[in-house]
N, C-alpha and C. Protein backbone atom coordinates (compact mmCIF):
# COMPACT_ATOMS: atom_id res chain seq x y z
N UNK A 1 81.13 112.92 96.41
CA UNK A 1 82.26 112.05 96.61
C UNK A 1 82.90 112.38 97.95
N UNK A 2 83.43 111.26 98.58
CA UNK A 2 84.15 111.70 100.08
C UNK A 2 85.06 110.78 100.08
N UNK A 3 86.24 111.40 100.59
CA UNK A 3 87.62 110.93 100.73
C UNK A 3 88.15 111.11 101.86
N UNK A 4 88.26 109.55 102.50
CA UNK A 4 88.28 109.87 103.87
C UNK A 4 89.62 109.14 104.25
N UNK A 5 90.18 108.87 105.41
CA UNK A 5 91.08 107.91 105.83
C UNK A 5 91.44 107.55 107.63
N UNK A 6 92.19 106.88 107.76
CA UNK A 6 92.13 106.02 108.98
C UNK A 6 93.73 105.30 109.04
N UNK A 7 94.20 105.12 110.57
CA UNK A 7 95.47 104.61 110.59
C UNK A 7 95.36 103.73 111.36
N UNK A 8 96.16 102.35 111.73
CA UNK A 8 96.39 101.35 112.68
C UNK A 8 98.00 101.83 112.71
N UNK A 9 97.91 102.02 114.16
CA UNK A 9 99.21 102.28 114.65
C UNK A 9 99.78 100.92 115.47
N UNK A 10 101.22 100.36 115.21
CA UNK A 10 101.70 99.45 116.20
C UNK A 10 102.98 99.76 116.50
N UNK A 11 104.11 98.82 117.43
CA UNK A 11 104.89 99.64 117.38
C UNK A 11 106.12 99.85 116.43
N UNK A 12 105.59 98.80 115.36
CA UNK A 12 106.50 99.14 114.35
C UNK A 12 106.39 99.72 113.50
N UNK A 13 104.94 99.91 112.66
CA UNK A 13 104.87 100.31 111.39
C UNK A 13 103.06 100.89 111.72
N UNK A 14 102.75 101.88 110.78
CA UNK A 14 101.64 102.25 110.86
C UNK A 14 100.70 101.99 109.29
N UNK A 15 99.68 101.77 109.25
CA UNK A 15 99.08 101.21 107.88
C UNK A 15 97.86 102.23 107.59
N UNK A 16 98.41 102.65 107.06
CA UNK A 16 97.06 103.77 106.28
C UNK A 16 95.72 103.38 105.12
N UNK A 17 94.75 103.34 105.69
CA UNK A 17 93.75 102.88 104.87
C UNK A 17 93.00 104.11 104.26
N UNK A 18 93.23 104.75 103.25
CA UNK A 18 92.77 105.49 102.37
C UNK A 18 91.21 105.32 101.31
N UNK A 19 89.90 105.82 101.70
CA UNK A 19 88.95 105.48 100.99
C UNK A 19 88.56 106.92 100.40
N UNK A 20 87.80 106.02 99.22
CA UNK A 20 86.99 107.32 97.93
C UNK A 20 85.89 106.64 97.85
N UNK A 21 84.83 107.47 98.41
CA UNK A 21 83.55 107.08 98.16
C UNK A 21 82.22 107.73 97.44
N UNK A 22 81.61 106.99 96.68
CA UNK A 22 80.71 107.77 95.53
C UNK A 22 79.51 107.83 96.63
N UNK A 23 79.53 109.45 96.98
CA UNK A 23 78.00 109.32 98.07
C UNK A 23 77.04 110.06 97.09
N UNK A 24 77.15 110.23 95.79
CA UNK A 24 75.95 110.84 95.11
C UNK A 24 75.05 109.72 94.40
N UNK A 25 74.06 110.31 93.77
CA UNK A 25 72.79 109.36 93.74
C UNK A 25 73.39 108.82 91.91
N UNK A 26 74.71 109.53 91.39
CA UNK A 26 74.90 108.92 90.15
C UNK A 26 76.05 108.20 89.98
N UNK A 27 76.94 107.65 88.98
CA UNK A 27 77.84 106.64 89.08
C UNK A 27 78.97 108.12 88.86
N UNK A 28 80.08 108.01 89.01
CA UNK A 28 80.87 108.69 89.17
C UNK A 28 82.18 108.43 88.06
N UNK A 29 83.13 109.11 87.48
CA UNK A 29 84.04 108.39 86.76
C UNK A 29 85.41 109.26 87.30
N UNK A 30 86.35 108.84 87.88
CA UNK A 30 87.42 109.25 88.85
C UNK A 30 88.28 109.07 86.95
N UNK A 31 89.63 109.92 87.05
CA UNK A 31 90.68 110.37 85.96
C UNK A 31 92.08 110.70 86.71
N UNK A 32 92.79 109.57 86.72
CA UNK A 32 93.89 109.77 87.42
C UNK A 32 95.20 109.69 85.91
N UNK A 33 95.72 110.91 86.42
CA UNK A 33 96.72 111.33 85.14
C UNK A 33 98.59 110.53 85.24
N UNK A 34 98.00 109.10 86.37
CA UNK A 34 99.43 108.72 85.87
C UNK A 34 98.80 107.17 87.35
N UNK A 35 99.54 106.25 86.85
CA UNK A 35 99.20 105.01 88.04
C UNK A 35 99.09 105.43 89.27
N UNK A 36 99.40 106.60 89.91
CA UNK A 36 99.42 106.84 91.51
C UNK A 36 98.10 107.08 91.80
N UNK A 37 97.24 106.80 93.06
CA UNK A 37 96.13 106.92 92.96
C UNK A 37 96.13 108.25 94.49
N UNK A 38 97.01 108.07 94.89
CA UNK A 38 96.70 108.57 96.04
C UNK A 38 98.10 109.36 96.36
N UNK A 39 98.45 110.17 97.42
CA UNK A 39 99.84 110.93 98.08
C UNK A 39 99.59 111.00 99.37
N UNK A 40 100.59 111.05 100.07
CA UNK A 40 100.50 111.44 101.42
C UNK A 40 102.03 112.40 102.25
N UNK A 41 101.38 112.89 103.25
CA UNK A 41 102.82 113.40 104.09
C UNK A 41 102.10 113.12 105.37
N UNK A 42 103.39 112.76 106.10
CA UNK A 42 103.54 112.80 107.62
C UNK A 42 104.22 113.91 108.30
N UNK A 43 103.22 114.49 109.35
CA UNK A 43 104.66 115.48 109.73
C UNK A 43 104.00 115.21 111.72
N UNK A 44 105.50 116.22 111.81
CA UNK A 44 105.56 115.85 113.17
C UNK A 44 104.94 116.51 114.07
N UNK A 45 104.87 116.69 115.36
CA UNK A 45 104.15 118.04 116.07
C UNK A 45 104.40 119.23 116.03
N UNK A 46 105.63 119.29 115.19
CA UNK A 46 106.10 121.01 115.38
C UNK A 46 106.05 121.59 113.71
N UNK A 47 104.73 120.19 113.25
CA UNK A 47 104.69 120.45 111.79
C UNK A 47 105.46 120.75 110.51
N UNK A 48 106.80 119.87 110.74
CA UNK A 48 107.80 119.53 109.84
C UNK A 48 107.04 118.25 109.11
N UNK A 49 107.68 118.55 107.69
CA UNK A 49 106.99 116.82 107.40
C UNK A 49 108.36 115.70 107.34
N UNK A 50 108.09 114.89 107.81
CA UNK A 50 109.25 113.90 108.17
C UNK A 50 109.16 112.75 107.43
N UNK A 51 107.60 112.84 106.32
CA UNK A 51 107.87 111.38 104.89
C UNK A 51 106.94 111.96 104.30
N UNK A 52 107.20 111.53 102.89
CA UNK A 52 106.33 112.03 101.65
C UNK A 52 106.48 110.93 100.72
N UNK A 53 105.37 110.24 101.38
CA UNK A 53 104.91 108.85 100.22
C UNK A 53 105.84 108.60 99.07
N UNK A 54 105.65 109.62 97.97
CA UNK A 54 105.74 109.51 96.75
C UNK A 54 107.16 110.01 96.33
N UNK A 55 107.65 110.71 97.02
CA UNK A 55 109.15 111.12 97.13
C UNK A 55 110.09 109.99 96.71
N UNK A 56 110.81 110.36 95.51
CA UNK A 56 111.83 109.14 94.95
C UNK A 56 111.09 107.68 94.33
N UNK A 57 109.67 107.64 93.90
CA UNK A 57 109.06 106.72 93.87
C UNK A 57 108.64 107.43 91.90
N UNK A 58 108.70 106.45 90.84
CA UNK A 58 108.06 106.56 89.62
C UNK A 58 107.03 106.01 89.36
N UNK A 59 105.94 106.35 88.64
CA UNK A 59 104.89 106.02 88.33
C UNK A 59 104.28 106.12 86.93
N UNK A 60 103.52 104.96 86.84
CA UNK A 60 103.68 105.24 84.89
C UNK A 60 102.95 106.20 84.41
N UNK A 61 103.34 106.39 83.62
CA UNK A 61 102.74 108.12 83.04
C UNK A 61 101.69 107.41 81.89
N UNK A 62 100.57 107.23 82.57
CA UNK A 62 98.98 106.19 81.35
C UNK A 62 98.22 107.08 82.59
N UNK A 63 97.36 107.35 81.59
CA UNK A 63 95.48 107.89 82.02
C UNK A 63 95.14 106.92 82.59
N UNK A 64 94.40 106.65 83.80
CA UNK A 64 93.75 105.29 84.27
C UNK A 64 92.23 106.00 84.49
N UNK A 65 91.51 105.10 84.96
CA UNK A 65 89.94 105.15 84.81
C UNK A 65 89.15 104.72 86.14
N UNK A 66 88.47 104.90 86.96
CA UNK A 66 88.12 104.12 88.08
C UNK A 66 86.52 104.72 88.13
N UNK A 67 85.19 103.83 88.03
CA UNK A 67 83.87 104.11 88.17
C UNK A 67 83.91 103.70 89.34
N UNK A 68 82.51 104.57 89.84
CA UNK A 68 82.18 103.99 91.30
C UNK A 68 80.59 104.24 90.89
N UNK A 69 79.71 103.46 91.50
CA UNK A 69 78.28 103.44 90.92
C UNK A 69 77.91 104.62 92.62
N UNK A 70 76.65 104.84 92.55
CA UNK A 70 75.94 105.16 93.72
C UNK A 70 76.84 103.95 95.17
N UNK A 71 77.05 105.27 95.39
CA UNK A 71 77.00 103.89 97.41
C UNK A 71 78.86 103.14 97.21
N UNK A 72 79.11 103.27 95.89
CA UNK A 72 80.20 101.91 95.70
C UNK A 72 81.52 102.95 96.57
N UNK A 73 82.94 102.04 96.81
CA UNK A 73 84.33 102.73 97.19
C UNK A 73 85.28 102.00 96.76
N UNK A 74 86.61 102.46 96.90
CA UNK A 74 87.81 102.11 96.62
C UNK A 74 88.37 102.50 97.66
N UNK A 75 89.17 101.31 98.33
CA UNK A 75 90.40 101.31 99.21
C UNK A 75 91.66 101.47 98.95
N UNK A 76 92.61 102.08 99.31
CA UNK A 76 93.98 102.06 99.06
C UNK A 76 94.53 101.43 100.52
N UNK A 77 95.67 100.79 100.71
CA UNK A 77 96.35 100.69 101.55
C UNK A 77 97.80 101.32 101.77
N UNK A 78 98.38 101.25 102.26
CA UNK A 78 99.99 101.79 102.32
C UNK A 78 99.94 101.58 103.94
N UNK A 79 101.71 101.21 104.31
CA UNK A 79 102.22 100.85 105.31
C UNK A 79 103.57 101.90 105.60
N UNK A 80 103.73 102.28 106.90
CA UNK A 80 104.72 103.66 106.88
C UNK A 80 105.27 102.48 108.13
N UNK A 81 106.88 102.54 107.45
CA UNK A 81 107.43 101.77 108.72
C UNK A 81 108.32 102.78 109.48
N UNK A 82 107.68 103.98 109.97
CA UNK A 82 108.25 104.80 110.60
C UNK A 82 109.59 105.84 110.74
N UNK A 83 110.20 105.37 109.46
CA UNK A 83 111.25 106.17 108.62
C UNK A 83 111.13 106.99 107.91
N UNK A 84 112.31 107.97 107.97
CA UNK A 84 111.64 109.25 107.31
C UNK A 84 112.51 108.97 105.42
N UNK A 85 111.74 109.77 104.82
CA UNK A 85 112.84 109.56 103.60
C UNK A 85 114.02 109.29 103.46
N UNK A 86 114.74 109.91 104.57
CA UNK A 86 116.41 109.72 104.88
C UNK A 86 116.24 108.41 105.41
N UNK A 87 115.65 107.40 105.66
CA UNK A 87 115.55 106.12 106.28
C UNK A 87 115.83 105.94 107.77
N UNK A 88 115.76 107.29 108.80
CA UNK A 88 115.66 107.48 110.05
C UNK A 88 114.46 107.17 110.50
N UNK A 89 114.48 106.73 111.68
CA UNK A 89 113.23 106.24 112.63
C UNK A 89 112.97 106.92 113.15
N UNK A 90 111.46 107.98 113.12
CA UNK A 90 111.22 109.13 114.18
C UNK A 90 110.68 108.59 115.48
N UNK A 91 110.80 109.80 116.25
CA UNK A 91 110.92 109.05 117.79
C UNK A 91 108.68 109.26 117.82
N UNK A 92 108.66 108.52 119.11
CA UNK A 92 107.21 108.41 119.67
C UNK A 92 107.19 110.13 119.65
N UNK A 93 105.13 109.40 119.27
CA UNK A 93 104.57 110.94 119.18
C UNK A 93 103.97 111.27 118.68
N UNK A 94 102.94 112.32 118.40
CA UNK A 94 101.83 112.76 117.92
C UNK A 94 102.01 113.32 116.60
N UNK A 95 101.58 112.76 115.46
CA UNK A 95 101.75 112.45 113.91
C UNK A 95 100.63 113.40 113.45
N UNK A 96 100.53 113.73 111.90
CA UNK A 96 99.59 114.03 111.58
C UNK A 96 99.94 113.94 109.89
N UNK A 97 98.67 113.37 109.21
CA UNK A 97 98.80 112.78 108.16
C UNK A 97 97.93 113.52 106.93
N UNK A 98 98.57 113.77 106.16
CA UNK A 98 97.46 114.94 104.83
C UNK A 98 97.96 114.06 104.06
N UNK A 99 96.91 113.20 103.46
CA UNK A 99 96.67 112.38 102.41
C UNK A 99 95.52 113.27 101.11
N UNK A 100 96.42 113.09 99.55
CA UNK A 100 95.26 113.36 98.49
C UNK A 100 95.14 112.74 98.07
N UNK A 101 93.63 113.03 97.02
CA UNK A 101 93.64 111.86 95.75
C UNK A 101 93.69 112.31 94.98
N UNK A 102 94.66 111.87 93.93
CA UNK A 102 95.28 112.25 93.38
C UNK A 102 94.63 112.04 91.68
N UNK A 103 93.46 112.67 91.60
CA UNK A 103 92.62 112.36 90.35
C UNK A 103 92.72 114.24 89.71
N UNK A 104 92.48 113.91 88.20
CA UNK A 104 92.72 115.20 87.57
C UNK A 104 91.31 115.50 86.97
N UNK A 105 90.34 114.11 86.75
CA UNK A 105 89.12 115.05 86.42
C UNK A 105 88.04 114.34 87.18
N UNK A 106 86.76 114.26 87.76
CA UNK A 106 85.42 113.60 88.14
C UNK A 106 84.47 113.95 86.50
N UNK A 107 84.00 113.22 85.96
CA UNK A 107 83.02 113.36 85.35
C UNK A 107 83.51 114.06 84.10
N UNK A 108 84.80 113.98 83.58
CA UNK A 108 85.17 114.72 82.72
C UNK A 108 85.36 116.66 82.80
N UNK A 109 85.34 116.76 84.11
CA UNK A 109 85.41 118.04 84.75
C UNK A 109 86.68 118.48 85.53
N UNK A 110 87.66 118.83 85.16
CA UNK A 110 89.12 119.01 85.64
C UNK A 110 88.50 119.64 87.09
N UNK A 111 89.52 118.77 87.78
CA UNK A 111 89.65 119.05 89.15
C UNK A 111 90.54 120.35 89.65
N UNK A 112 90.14 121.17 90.62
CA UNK A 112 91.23 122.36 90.55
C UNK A 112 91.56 122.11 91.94
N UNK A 113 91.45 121.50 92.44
CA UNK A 113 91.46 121.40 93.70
C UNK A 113 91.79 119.94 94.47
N UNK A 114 92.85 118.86 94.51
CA UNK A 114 92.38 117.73 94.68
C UNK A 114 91.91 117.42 96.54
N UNK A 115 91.03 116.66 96.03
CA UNK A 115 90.28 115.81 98.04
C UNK A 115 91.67 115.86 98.80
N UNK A 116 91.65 116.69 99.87
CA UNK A 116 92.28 115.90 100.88
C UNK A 116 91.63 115.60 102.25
N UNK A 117 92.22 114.81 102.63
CA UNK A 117 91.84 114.54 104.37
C UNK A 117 92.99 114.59 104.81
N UNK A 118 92.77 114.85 106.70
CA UNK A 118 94.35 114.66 107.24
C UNK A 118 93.47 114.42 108.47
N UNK A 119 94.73 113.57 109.14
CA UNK A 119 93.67 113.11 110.92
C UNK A 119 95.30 112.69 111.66
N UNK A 120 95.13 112.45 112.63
CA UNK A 120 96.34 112.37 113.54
C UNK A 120 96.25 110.87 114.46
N UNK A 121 97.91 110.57 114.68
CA UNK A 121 98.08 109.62 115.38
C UNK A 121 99.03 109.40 115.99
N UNK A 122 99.28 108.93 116.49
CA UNK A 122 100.46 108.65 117.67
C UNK A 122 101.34 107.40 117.88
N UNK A 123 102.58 107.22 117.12
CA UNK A 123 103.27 106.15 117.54
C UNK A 123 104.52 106.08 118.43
N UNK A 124 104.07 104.63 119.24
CA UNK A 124 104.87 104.29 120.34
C UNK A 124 106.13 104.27 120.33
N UNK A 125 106.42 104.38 121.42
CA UNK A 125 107.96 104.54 121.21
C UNK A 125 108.89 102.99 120.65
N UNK A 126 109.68 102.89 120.21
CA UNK A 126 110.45 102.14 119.56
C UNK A 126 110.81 100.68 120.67
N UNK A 127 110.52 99.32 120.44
CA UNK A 127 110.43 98.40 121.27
C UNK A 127 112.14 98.02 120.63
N UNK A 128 113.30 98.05 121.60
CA UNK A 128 114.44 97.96 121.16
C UNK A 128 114.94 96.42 122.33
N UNK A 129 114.36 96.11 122.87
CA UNK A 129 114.23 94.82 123.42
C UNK A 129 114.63 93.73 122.69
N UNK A 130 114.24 93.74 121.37
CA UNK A 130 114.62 92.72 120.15
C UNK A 130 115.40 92.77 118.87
N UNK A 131 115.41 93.99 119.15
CA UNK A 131 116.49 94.40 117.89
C UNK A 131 118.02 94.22 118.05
C-alpha cells in the first residue's frame, strides 16, 4: 500500500490531493475507526504547526470499510485557505505538510503505526489589490 500526496498552490488557497494506493498483487481492505479518512498539519519554516485539519472538526464515530483491488486508489481532496486555526492568514513561504491515513486495521491486522507522507510548498504572498 502507498500513501502519497501533492499540493496546488495559488494565491489564495492551497488544495491538497491525498492518495492510498493498493500496489500489492492482492485486494486490500482499509478499517477506518470513525468517518475521517485522512489528517493533516501545516507548519511553517521554523516548524511550528500553524493548522491542523481536524482540530475543532466532529466526525461520526461508525467503522467504515474501503477495498481497493490490485492497482485500484482512493483520492481525498481538502482545500487550506491559508488560515491558521485562529482564522489568521500566514504570511508567504515555505510550508510543509504531514498528512495521515487515518485507518486502524489493513486486512484485519491493527495498524500500529499509521502511513504518513509530508512534502513541502510555498505560498505566495497575499494579493491585497482586491480585497
Amino acid at each position: 500500500m502507498k500513501w502519497d500526496g501533492k499540493v496546488t498552490a495559488d494565491v489564495d488557497q492551497a488544495t491538497f490531493t491525498f492518495t492510498v494506493k493498493n500496489n500489492s498483487e492482492q485486494p486490500i481492505i482499509l478499517e477506518f475507526p470513525t468517518s475521517q479518512s485522512y489528517d493533516y498539519s501545516v507548519y511553517n519554516a521554523q516548524g511550528e504547526r500553524v493548522y491542523h485539519f481536524s482540530k475543532g472538526k466532529m466526525f461520526l464515530q461508525a467503522l467504515q470499510y474501503k477495498t481497493l483491488n490490485k492497482g485500484e486508489q482512493i483520492q481525498f481532496e481538502s482545500i487550506w485557505n491559508y488560515k491558521t486555526n485562529e482564522a489568521e492568514r500566514v504570511p508567504a513561504g515555505m510550508y510543509t505538510v504531514n498528512a495521515i491515513l487515518t485507518i486502524r486495521k489493513i486486512n484485519d491486522t491493527l495498524v500500529h503505526s499509521q502511513p504518513s507522507t509530508t512534502f513541502e510548498f510555498y505560498i505566495p504572498a497575499e494579493n491585497t489589490a482586491f480585497k
